[in-house]
Protein backbone atom coordinates (compact mmCIF):
# COMPACT_ATOMS: atom_id res chain seq x y z
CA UNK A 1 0.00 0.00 0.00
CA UNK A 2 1.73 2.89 -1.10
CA UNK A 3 1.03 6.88 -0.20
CA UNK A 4 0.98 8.85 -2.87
CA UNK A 5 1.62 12.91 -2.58
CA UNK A 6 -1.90 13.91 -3.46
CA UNK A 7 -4.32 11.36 -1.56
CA UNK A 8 -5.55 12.23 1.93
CA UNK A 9 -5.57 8.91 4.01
CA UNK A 10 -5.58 8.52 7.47
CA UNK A 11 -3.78 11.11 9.46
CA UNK A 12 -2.12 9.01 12.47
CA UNK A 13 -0.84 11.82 14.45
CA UNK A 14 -3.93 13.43 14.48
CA UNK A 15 -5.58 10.77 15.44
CA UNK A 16 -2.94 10.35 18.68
CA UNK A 17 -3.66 13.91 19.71
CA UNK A 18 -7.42 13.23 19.28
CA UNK A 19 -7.15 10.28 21.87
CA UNK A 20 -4.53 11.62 23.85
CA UNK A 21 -6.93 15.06 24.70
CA UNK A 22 -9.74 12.68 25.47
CA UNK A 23 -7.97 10.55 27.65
CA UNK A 24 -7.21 13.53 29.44
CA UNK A 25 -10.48 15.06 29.54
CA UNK A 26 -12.13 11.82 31.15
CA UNK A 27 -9.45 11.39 33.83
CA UNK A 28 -9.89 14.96 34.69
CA UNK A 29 -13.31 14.52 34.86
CA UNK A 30 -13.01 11.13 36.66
CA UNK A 31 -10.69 13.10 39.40
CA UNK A 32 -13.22 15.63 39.65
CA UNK A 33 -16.26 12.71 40.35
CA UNK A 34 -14.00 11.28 43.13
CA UNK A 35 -13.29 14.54 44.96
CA UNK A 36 -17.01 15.38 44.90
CA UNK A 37 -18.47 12.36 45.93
CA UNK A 38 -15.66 11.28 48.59
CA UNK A 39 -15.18 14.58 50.69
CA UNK A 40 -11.60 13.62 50.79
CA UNK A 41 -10.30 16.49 52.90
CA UNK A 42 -13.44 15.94 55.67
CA UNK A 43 -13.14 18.73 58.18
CA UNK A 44 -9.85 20.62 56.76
CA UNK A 45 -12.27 22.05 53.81
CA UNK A 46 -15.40 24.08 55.10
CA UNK A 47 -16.43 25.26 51.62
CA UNK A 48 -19.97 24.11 50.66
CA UNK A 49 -19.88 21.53 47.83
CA UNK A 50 -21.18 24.01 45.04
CA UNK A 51 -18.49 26.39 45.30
CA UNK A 52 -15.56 23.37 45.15
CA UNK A 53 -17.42 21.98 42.14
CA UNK A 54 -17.49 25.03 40.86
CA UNK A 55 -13.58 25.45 41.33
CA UNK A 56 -13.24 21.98 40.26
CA UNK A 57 -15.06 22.23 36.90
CA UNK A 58 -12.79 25.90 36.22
CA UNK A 59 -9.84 23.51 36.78
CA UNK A 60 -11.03 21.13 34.24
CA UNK A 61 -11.95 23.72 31.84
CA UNK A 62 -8.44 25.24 32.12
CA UNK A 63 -6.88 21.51 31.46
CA UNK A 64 -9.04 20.58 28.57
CA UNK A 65 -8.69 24.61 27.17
CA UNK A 66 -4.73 24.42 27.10
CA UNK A 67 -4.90 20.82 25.45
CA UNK A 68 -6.52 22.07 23.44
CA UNK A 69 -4.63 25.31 22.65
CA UNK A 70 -1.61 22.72 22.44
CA UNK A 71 -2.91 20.22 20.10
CA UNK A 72 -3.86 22.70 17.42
CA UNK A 73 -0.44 24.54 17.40
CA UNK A 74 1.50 21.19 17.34
């Protein structure tokens, strides 16, 4: 199977970066799920739950954002 110049097959390294930024998405999101449903820190936090999912999810936002941002200029 040969490539020739013109054809557009398969692009492989786009398809890396495509998993790679979901992978990192659902862990994010996964570590996010776990924090909010395990109350992890117990008494050292005293913030009501809506405002640390509400940091939580601006966290994830920021992660997926800049994986984003460095996907499309690599």
């Amino acid at each position: 199977m040969s490539h020739q110049p013109g054809s557009r097959g398969f692009d492989l390294d786009a398809a890396f970066k495509t998993f790679g930024a979901v992978g990192i998405a659902i862990s994010a999101a996964l570590i996010v799920a776990v924090l909010a449903l395990t109350d992890p820190f117990g008494e050292y936090v005293t913030a009501s739950p809506a405002l640390l999912g509400t940091l939580l999810y601006g966290a994830l936002v920021v992660a997926v954002g800049y994986t984003t941002y460095a996907l499309r200029r690599g």
